[in-house]
N, C-alpha and C. Protein backbone atom coordinates (compact mmCIF):
# COMPACT_ATOMS: atom_id res chain seq x y z
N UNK A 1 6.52 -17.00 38.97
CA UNK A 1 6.35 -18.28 39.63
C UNK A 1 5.42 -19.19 38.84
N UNK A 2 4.35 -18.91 38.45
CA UNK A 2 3.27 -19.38 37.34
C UNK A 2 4.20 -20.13 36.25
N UNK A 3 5.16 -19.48 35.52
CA UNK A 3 5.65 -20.40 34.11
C UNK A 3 6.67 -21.42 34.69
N UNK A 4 7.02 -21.22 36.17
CA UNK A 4 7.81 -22.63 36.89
C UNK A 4 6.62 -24.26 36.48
N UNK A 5 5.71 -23.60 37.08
CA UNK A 5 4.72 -25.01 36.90
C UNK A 5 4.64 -25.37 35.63
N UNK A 6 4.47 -24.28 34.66
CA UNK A 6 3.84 -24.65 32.54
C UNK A 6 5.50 -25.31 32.45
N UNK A 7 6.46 -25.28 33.22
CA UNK A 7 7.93 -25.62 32.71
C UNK A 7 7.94 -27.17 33.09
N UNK A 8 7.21 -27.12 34.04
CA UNK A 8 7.27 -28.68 34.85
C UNK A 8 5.97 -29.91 33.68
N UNK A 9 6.75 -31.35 33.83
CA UNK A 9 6.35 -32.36 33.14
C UNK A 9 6.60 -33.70 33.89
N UNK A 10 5.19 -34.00 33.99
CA UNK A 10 5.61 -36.06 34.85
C UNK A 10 5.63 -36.45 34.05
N UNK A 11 6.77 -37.69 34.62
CA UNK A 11 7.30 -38.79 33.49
C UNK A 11 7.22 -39.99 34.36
N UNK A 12 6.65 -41.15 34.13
CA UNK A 12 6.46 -42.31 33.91
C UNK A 12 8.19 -42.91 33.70
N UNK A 13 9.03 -42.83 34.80
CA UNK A 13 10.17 -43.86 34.86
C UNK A 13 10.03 -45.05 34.85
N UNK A 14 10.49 -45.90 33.94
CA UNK A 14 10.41 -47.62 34.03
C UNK A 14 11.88 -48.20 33.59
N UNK A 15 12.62 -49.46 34.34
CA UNK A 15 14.00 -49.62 33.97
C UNK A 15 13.14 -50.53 32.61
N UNK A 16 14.71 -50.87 31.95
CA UNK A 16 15.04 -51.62 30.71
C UNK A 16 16.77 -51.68 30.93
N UNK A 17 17.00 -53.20 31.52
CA UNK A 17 18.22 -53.84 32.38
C UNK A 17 18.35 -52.76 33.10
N UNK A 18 19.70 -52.05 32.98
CA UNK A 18 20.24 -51.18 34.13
C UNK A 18 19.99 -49.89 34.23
N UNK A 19 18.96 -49.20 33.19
CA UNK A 19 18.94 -48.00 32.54
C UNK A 19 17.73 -47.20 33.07
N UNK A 20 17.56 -46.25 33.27
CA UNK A 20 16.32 -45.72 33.64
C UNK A 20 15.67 -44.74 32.12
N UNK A 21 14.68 -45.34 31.40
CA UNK A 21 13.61 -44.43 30.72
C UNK A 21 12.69 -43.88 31.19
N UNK A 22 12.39 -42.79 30.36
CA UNK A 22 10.77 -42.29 30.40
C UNK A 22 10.02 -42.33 29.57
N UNK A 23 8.52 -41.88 29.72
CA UNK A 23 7.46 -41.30 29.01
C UNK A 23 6.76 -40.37 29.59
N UNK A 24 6.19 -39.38 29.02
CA UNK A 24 5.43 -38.30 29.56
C UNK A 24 4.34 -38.81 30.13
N UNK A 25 3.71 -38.78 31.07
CA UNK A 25 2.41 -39.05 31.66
C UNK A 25 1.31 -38.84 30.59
N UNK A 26 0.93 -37.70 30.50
CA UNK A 26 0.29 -37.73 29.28
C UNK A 26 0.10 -38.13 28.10
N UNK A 27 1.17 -39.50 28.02
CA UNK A 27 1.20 -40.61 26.84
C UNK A 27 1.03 -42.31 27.51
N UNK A 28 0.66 -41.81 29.29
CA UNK A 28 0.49 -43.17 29.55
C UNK A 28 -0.95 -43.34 30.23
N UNK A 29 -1.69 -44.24 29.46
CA UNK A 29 -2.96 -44.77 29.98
C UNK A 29 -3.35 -45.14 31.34
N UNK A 30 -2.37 -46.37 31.49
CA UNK A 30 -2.06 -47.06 32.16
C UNK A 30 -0.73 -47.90 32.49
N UNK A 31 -0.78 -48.85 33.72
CA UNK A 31 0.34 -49.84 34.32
C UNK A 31 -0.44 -50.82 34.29
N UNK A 32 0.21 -52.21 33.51
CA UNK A 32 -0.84 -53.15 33.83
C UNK A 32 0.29 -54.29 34.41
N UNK A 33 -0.01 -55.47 35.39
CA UNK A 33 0.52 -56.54 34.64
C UNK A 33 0.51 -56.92 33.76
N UNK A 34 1.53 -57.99 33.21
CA UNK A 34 1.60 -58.74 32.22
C UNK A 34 0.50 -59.65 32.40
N UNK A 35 -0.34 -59.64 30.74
CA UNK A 35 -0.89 -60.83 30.71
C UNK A 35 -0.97 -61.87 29.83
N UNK A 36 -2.60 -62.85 29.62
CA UNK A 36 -2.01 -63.25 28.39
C UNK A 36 -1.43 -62.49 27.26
N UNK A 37 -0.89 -62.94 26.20
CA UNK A 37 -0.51 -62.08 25.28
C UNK A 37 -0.73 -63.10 24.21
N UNK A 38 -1.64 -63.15 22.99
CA UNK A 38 -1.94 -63.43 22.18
C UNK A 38 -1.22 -63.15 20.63
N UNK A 39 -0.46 -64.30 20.24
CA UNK A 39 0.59 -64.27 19.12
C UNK A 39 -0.04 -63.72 18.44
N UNK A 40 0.37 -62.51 17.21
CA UNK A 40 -0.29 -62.27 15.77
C UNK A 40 0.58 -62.81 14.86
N UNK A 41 0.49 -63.40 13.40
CA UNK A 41 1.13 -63.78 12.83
C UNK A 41 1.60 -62.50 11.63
N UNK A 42 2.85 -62.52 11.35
CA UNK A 42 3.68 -61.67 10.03
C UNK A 42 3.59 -60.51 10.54
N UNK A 43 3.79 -60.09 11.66
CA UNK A 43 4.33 -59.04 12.66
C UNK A 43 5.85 -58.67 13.14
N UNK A 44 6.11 -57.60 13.09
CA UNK A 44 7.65 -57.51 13.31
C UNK A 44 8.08 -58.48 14.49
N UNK A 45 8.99 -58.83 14.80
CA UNK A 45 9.61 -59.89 15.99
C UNK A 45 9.74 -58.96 17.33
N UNK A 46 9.15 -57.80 17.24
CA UNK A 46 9.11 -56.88 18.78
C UNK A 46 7.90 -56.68 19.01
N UNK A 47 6.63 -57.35 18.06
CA UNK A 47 5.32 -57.32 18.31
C UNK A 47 5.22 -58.29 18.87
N UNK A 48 4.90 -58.55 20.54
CA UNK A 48 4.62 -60.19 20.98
C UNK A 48 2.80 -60.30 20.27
N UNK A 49 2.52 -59.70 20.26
CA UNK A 49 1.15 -60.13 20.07
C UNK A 49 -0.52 -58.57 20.39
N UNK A 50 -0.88 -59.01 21.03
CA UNK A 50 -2.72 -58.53 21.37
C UNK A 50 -2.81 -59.40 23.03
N UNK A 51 -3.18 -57.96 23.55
CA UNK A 51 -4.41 -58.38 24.80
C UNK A 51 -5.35 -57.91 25.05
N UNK A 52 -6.41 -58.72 25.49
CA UNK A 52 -7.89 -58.00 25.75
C UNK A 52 -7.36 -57.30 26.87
N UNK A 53 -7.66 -55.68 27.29
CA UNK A 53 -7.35 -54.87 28.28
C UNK A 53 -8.62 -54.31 28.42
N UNK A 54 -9.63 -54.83 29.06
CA UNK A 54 -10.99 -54.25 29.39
C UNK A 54 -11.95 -54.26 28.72
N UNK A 55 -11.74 -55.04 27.53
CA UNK A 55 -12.67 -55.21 26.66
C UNK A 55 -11.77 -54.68 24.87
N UNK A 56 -10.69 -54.17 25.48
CA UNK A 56 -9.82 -53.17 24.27
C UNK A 56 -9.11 -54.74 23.52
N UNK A 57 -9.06 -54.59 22.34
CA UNK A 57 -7.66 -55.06 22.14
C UNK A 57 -6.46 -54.52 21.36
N UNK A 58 -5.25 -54.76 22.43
CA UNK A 58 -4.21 -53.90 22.58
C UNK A 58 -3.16 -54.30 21.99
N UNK A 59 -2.62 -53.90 21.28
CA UNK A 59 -1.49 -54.61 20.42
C UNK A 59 -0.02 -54.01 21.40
N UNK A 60 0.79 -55.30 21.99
CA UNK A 60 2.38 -55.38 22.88
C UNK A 60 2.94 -55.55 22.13
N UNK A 61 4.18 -54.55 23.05
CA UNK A 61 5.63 -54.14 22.19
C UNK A 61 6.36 -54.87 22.97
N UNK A 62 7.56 -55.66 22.81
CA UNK A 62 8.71 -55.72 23.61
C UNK A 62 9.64 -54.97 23.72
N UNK A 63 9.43 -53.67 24.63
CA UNK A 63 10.26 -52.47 24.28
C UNK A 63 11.94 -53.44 24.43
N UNK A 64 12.32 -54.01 24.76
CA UNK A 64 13.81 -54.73 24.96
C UNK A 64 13.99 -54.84 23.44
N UNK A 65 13.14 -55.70 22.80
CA UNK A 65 13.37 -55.98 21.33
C UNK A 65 13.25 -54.91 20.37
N UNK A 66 12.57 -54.26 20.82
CA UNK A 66 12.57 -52.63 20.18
C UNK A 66 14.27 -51.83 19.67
N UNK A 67 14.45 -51.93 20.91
CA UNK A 67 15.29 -51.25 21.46
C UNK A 67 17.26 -52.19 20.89
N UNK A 68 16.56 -52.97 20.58
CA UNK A 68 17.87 -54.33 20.19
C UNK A 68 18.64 -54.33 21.74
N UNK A 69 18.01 -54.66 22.46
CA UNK A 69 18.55 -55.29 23.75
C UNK A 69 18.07 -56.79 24.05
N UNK A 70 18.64 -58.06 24.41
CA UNK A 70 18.47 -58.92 24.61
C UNK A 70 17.36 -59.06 25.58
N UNK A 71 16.52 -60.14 25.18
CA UNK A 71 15.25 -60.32 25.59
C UNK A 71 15.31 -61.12 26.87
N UNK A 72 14.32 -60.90 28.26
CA UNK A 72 14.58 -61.12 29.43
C UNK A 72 13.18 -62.10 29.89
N UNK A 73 13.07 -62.94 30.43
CA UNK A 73 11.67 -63.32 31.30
C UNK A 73 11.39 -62.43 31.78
N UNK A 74 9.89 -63.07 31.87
CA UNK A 74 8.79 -61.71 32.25
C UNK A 74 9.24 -62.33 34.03
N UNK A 75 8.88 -61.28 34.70
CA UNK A 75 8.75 -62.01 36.12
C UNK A 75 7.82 -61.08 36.98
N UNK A 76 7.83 -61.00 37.87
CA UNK A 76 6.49 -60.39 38.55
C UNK A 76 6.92 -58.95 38.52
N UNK A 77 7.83 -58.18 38.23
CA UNK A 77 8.46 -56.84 38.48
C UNK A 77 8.06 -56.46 37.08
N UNK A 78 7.74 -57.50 35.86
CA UNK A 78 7.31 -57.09 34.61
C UNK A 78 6.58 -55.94 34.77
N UNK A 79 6.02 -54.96 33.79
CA UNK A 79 4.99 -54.16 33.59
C UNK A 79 4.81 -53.87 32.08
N UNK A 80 3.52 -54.14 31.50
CA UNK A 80 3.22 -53.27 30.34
C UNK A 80 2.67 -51.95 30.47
N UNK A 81 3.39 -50.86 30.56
CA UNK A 81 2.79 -49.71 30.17
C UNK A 81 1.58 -49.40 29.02
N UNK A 82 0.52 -48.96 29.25
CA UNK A 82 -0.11 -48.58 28.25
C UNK A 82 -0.10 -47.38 27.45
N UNK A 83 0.18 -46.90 26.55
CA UNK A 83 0.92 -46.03 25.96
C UNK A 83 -0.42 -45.16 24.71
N UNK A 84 -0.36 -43.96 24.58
CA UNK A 84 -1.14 -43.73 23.97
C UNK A 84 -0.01 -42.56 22.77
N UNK A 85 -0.36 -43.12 21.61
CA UNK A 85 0.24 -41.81 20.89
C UNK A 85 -0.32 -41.60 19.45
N UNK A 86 -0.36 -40.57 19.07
CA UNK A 86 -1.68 -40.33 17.99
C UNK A 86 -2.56 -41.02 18.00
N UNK A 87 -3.63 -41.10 19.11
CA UNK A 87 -4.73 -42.10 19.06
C UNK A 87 -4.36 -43.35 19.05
N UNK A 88 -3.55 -43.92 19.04
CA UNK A 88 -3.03 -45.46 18.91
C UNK A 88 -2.45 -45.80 20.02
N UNK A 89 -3.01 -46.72 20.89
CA UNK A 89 -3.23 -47.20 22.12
C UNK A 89 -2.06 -48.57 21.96
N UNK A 90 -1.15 -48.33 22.70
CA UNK A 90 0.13 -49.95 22.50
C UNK A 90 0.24 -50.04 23.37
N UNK A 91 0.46 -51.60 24.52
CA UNK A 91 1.31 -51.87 25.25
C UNK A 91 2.84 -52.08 25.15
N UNK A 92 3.63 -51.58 26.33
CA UNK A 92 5.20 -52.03 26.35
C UNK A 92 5.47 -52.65 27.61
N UNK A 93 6.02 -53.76 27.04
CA UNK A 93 6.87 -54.33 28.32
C UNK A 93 7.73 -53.88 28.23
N UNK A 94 7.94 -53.22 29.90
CA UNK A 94 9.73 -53.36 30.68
C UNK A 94 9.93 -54.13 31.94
N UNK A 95 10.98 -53.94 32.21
CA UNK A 95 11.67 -54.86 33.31
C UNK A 95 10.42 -54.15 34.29
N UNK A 96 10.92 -53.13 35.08
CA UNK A 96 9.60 -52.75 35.85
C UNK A 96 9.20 -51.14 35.65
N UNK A 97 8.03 -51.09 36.41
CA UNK A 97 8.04 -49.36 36.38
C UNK A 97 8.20 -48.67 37.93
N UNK A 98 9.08 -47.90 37.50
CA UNK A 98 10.19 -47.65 38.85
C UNK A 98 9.21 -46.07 39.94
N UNK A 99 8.81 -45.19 39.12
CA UNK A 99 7.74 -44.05 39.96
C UNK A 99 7.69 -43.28 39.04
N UNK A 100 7.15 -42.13 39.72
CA UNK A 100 6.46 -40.80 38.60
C UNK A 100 7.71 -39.57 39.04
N UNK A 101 7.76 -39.21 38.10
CA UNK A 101 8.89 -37.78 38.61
C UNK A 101 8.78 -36.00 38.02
N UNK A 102 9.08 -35.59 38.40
CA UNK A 102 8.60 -34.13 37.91
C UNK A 102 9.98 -33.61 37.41
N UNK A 103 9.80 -33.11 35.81
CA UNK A 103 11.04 -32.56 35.21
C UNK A 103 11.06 -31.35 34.67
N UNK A 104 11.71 -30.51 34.90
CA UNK A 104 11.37 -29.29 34.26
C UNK A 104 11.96 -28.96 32.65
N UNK A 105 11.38 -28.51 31.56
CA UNK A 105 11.13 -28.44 30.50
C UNK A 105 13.06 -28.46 29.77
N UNK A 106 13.16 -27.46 30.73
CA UNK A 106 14.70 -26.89 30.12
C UNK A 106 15.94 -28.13 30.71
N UNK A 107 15.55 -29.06 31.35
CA UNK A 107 16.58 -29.85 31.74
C UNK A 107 16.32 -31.17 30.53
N UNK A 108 15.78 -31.06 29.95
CA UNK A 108 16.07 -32.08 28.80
C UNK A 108 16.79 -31.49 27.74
N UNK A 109 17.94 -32.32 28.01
CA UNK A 109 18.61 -32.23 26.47
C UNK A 109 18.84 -33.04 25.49
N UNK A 110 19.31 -32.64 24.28
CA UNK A 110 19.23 -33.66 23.14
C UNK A 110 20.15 -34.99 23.37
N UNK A 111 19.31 -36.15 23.08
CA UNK A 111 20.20 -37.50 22.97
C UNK A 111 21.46 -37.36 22.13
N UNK A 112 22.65 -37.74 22.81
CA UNK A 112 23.89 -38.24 22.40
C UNK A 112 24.38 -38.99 20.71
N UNK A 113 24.55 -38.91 20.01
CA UNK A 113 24.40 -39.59 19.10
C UNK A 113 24.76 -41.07 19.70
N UNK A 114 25.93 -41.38 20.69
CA UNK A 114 25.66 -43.05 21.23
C UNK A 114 25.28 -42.97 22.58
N UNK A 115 24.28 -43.92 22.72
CA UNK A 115 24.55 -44.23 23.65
C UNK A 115 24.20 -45.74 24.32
N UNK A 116 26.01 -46.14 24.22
CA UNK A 116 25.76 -47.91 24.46
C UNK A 116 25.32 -48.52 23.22
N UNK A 117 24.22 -49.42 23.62
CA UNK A 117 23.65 -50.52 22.30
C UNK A 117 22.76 -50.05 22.21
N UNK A 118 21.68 -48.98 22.63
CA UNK A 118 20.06 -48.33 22.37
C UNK A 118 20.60 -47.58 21.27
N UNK A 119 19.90 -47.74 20.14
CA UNK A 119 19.20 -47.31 19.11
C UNK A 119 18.78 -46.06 19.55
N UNK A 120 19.36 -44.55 19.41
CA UNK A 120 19.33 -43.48 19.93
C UNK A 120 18.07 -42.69 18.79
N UNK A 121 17.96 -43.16 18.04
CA UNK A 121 16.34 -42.61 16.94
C UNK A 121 15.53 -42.82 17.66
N UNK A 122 15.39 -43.61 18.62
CA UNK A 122 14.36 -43.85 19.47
C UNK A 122 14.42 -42.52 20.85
N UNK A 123 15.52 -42.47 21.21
CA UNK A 123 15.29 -41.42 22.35
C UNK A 123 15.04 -39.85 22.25
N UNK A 124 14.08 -39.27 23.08
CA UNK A 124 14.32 -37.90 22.18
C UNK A 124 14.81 -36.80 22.90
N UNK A 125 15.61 -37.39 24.25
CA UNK A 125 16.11 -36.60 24.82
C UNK A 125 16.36 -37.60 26.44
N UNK A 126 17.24 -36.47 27.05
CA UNK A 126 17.82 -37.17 28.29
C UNK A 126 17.67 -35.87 29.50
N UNK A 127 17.47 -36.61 30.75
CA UNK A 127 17.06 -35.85 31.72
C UNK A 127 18.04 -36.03 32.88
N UNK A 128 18.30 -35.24 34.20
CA UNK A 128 18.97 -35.42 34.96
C UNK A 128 18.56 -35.42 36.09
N UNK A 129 17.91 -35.80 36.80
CA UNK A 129 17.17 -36.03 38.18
C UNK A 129 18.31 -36.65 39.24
N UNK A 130 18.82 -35.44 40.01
CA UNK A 130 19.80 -35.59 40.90
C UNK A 130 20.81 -36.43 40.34
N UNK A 131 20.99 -37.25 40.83
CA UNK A 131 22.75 -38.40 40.19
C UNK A 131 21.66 -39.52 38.93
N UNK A 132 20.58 -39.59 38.86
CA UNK A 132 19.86 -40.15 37.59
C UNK A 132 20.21 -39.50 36.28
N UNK A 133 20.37 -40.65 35.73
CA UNK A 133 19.49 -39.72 34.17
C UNK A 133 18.84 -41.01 33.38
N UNK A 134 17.70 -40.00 32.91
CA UNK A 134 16.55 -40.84 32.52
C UNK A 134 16.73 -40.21 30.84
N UNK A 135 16.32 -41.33 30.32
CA UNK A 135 16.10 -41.14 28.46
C UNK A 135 14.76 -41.01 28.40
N UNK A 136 14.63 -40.05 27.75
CA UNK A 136 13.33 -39.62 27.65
C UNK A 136 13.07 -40.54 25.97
N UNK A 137 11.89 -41.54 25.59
CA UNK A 137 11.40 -42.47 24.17
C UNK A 137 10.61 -41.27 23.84
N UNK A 138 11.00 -41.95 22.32
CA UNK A 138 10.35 -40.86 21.10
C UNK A 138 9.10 -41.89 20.76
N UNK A 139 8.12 -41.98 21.42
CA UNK A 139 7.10 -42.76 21.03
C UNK A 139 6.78 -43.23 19.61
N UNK A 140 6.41 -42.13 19.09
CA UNK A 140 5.93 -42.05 17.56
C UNK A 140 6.89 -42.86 17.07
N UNK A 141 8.33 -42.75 17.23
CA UNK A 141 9.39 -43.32 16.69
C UNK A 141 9.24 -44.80 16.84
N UNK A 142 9.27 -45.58 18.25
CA UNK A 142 8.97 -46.01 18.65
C UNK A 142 8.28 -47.74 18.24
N UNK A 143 7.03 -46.64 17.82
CA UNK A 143 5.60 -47.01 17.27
C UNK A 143 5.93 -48.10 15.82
N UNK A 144 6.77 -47.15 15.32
CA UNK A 144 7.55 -47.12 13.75
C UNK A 144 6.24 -47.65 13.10
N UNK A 145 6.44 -46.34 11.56
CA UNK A 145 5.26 -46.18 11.14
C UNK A 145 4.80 -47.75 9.86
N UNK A 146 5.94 -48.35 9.77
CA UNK A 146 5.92 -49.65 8.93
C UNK A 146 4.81 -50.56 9.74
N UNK A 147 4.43 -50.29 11.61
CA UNK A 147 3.57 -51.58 11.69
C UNK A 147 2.37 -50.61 12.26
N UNK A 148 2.08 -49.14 11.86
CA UNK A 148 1.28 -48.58 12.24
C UNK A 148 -0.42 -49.13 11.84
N UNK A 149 -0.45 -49.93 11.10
CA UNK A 149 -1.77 -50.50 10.82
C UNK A 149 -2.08 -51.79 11.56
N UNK A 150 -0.97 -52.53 12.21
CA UNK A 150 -1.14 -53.46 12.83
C UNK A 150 -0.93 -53.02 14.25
N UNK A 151 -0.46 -52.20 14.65
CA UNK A 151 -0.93 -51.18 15.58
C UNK A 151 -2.19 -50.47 15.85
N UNK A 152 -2.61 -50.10 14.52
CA UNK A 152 -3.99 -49.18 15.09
C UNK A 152 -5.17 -50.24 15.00
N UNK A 153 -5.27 -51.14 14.55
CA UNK A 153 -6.18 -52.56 14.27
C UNK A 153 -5.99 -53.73 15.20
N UNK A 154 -4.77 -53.71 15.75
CA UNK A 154 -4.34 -54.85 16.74
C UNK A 154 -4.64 -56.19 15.66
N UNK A 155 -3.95 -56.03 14.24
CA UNK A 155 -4.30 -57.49 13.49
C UNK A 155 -3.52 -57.04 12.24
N UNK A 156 -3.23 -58.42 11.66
CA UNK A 156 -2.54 -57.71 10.23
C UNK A 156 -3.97 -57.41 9.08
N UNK A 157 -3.57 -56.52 8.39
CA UNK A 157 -4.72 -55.89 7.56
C UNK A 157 -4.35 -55.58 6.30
């Protein structure tokens, strides 16, 4: 009964349009609203920018633009996830963040080579929660290591 629980993992569900993703809890800081978001200049076009988050500053992703999905208004259902992965602290916007769910280890399986218009290098697996299925993001991937300095600095450097 003991390795039922070490099998079990929360995930941080949030849509992106009609789709349900995840992240492991243990890669999320926080839920924030959207706030200001402060342009950086010569940043990939899925970097909106930097926000002060408590004194932090946090360099936002547009996971939509990430992802090559057409870009949406923010509206009050927005959320930036705060995301933590190798020490490098990012916000992502999605449409919203939907609840927390418990998955067990062996029900993830490997991403599809298609699926739809998502950029499947990004997913690192898919889950089945009753008639759901959730894509589990490859963060690190994600992250992509070309803006990892303007990531870990929140500035170009």
């Amino acid at each position: 009964m003991a390795n039922s629980v070490f099998n079990e993992q929360k995930v941080i569900v949030f849509q992106l349009q009609d789709k349900e993703y995840g992240v492991f809890v243990q890669n999320v800081k926080s839920i924030e609203k959207v706030d200001h978001i402060t342009r950086v200049p010569k940043t990939a076009d899925y970097i909106k920018g930097v926000i002060n988050l408590r004194g932090v500053v946090t360099p936002i992703i547009d996971l939509r633009k990430r992802l090559n999905m057409p870009e949406k208004e923010i509206t009050d259902q927005t959320r930036v996830i705060i995301a933590v992965q190798n020490e490098m602290e990012v916000g992502l916007i999605v449409d919203s963040a939907n609840d927390v769910v418990d998955i067990s280890e062996d029900s993830i399986e490997p991403a599809p080579s298609v699926i739809e218009q998502v950029e499947t290098e990004f997913i690192k697996g898919i889950t089945k929660l009753d008639k759901r299925l959730i894509m589990l993001l490859d963060l690190e991937k994600v992250l992509g290591k070309e803006n990892q300095r303007v990531i870990e600095h929140g500035q170009v450097v």
